[in-house]
PDB file of N, CA and C in Angstrom:
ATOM      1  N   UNK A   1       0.827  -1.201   0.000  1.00  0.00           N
ATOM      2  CA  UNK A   1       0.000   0.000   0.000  1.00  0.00           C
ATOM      3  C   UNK A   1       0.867   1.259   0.000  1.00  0.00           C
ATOM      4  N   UNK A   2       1.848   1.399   0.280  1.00  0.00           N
ATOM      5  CA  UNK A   2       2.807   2.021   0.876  1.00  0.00           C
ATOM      6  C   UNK A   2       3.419   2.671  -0.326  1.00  0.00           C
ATOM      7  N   UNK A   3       3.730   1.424  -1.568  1.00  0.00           N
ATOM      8  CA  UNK A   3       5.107   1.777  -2.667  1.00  0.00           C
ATOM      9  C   UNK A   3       3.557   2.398  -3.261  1.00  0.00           C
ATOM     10  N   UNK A   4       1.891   2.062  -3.518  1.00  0.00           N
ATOM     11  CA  UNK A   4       0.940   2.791  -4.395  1.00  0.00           C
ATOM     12  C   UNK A   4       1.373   3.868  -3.919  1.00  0.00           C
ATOM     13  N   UNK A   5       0.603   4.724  -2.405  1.00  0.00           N
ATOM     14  CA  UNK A   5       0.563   5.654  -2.323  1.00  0.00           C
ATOM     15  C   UNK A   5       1.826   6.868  -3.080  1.00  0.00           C
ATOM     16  N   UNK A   6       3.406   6.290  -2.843  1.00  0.00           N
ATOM     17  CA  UNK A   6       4.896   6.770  -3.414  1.00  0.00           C
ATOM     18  C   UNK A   6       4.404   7.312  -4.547  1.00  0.00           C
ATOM     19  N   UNK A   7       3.702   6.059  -5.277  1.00  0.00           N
ATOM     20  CA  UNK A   7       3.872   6.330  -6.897  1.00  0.00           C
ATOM     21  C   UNK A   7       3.129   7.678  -7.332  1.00  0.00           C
ATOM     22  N   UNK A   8       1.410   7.066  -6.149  1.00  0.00           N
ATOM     23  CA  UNK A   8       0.384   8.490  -6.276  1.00  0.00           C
ATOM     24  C   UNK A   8       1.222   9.565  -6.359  1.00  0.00           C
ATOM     25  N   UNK A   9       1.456  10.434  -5.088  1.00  0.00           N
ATOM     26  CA  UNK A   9       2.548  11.212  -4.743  1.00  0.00           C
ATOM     27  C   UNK A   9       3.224  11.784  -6.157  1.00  0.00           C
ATOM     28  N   UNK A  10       3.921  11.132  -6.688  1.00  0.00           N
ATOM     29  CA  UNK A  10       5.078  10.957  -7.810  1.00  0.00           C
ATOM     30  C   UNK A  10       4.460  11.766  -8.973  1.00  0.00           C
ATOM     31  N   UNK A  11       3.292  10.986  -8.905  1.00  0.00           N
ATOM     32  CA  UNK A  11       2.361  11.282 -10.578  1.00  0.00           C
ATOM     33  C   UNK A  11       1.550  12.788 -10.070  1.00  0.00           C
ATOM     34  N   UNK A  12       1.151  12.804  -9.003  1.00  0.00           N
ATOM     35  CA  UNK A  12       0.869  13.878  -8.983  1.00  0.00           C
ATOM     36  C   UNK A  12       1.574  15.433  -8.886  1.00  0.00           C
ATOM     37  N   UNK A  13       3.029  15.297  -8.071  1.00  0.00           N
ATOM     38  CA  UNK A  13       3.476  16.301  -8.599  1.00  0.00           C
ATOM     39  C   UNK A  13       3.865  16.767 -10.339  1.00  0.00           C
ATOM     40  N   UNK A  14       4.063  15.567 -10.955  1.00  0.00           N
ATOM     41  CA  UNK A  14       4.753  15.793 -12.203  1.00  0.00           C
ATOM     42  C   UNK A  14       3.278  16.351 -12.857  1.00  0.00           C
ATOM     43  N   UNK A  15       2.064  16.235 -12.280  1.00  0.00           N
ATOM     44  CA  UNK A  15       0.752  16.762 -13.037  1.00  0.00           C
ATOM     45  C   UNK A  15       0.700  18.384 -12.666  1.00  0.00           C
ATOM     46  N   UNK A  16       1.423  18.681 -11.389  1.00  0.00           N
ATOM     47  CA  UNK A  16       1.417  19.960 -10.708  1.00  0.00           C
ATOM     48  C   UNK A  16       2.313  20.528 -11.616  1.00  0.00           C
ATOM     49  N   UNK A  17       3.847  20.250 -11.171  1.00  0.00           N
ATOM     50  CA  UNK A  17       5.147  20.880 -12.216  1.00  0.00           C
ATOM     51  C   UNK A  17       4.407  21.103 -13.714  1.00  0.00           C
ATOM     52  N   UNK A  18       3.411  20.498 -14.317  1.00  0.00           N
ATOM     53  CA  UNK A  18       3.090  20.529 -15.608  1.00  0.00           C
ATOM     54  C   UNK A  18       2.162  21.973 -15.978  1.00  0.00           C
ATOM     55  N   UNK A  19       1.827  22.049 -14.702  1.00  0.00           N
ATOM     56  CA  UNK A  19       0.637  22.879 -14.634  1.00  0.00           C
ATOM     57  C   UNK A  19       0.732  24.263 -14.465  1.00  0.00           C
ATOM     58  N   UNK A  20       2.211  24.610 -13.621  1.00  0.00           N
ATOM     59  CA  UNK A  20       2.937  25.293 -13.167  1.00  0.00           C
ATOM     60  C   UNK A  20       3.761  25.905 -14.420  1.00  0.00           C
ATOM     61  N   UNK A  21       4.345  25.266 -15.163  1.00  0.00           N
ATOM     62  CA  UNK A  21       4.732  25.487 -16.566  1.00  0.00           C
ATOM     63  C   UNK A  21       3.877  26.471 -17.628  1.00  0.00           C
ATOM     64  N   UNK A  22       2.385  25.647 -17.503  1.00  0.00           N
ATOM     65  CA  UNK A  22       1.703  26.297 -18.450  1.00  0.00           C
ATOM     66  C   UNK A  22       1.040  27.232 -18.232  1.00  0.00           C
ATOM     67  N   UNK A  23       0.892  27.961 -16.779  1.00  0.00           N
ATOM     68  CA  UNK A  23       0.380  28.707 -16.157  1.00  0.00           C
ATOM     69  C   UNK A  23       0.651  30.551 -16.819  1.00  0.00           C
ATOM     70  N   UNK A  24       2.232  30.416 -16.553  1.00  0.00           N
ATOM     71  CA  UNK A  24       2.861  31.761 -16.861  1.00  0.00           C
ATOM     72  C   UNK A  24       2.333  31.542 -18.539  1.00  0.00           C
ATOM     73  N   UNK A  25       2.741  30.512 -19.463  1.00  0.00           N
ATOM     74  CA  UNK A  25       2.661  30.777 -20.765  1.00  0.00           C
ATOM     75  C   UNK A  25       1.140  31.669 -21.117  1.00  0.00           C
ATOM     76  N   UNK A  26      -0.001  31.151 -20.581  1.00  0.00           N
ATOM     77  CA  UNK A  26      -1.055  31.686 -20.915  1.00  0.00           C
ATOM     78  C   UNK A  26      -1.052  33.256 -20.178  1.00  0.00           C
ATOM     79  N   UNK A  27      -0.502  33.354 -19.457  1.00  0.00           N
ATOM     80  CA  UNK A  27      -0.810  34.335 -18.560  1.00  0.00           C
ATOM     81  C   UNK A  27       0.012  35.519 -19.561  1.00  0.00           C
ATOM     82  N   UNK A  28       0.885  34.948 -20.027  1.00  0.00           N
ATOM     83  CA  UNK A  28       2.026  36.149 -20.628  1.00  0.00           C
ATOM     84  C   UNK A  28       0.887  36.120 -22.082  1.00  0.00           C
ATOM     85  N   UNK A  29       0.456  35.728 -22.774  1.00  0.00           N
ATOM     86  CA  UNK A  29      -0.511  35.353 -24.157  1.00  0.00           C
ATOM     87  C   UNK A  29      -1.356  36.344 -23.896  1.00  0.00           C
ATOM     88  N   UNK A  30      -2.412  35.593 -22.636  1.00  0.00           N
ATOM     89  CA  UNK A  30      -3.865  37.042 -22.298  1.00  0.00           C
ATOM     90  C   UNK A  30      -2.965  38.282 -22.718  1.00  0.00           C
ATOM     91  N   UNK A  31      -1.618  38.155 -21.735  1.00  0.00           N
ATOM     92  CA  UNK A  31      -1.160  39.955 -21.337  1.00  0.00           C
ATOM     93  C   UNK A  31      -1.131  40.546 -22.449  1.00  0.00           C
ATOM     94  N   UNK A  32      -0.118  39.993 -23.359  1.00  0.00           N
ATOM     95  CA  UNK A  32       0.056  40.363 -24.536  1.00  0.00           C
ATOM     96  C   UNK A  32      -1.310  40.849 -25.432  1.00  0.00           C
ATOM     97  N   UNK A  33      -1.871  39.961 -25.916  1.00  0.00           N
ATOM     98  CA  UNK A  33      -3.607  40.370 -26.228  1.00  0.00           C
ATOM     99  C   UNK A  33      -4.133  41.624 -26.145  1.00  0.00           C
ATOM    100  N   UNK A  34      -4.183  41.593 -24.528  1.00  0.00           N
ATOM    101  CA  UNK A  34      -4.583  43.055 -23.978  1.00  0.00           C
ATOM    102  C   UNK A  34      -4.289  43.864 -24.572  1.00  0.00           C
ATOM    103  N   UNK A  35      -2.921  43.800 -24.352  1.00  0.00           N
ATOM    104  CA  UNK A  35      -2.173  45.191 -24.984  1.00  0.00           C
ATOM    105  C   UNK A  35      -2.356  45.437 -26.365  1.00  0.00           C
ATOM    106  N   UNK A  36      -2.330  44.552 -26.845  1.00  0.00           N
ATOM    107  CA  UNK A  36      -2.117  44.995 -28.440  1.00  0.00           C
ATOM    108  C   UNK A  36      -3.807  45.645 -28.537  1.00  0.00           C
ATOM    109  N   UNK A  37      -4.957  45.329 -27.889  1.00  0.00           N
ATOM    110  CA  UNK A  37      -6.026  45.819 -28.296  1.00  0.00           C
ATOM    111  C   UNK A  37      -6.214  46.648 -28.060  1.00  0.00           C
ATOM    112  N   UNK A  38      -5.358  47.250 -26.349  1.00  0.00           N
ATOM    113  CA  UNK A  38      -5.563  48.798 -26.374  1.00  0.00           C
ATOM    114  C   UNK A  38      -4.630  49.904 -27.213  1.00  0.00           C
ATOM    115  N   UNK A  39      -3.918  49.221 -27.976  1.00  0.00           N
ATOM    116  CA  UNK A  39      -2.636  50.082 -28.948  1.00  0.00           C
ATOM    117  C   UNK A  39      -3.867  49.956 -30.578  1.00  0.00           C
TER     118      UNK A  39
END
């Protein structure tokens, strides 16, 4: 039960780190957007 839970653990940060990654990309995209619509 012990080595499941490890693995849980495991898979779920690498779903976090993934998430964390794509976070800024969109965030910098919206920003960009913005701007160009108020120019």
């Amino acid at each position: 039960m012990l080595d499941q839970r490890v693995g849980h653990v495991a898979e779920h940060s690498q779903t976090v780190a993934a998430r964390a990654v794509q976070f800024p990309q969109t965030m910098t995209v919206t920003h960009f957007s913005f701007l160009d619509s108020k120019f």
